[in-house]
Protein backbone atom coordinates (compact mmCIF):
# COMPACT_ATOMS: atom_id res chain seq x y z
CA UNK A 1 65.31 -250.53 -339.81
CA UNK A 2 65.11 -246.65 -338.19
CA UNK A 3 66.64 -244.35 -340.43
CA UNK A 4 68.50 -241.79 -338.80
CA UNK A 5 66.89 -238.65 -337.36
CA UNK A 6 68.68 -235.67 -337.43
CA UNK A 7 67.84 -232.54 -335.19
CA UNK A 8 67.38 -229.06 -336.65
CA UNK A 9 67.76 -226.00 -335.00
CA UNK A 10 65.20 -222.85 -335.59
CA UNK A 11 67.34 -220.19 -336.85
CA UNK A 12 66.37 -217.00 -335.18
CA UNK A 13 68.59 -215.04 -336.77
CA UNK A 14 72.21 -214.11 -338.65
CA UNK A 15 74.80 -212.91 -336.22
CA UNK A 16 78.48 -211.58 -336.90
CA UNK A 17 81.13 -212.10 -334.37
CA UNK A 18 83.71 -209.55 -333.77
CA UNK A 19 86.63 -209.53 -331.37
CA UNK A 20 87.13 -205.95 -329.26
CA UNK A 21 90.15 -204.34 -327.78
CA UNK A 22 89.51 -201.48 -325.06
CA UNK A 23 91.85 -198.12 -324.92
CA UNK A 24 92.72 -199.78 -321.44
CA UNK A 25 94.20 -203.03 -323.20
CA UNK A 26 91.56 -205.42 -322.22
CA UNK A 27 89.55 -207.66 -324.49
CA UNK A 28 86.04 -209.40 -325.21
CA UNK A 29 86.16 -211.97 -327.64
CA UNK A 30 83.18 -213.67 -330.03
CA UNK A 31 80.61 -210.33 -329.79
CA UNK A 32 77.88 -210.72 -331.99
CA UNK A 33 76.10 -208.36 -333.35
CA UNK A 34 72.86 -209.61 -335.73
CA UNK A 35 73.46 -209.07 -339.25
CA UNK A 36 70.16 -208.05 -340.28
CA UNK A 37 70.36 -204.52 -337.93
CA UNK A 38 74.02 -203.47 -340.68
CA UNK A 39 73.11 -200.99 -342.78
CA UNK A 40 74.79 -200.73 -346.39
CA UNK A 41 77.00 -197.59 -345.25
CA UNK A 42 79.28 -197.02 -342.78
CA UNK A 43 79.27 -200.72 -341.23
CA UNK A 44 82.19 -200.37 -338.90
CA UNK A 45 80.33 -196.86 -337.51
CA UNK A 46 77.28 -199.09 -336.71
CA UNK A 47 78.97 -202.17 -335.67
CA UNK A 48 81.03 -199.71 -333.11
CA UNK A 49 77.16 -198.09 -331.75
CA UNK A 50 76.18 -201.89 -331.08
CA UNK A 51 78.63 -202.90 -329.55
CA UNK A 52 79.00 -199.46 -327.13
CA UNK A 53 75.50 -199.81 -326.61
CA UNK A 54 75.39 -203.65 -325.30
CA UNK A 55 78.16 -202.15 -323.14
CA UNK A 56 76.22 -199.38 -321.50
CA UNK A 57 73.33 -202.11 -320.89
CA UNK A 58 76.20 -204.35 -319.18
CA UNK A 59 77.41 -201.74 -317.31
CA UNK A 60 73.89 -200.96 -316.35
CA UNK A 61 73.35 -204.81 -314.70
CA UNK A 62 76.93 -205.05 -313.38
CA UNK A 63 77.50 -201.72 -312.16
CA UNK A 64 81.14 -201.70 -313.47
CA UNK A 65 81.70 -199.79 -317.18
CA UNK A 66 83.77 -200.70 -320.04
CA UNK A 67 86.79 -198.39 -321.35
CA UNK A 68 86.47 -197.10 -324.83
CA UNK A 69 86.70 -199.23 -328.04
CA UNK A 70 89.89 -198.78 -329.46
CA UNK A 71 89.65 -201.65 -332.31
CA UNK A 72 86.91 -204.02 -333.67
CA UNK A 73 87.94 -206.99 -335.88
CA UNK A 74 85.71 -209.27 -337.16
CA UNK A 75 85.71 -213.17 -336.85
CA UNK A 76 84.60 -215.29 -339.48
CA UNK A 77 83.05 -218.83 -338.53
């Protein structure tokens, strides 16, 4: 008689996801952002730097740049 063994994952960390819509009408779903970098003021200010700055480091590896963000909205899981 084995009981059942059940897997755990480390957590390295808590993440929020947030959908983004470009000025030029494209889209990049599930963006996450970790939760512990969110200050207590001005979240959507900071969520908008993280996000701009994972898009210049993109940019920098693909060699072709995102538009501007026009709107952030946040997925819950």
């Amino acid at each position: 008689m084995n009981p059942k063994k059940t897997k755990i994952k480390p957590v390295s960390g808590d993440f929020l996801f947030f959908n983004v819509v470009y000025e030029d009408g494209t889209h990049s779903s599930n963006r996450k952002v970790p939760s512990a970098d969110m200050p207590m003021f001005d979240a959507e200010g900071a969520i908008k730097a993280m996000l701009e700055a994972q898009d210049r480091k993109i940019a920098e590896l693909s060699g072709s740049p995102r538009g501007r963000i026009k709107a952030i909205t946040q997925v819950f899981r």
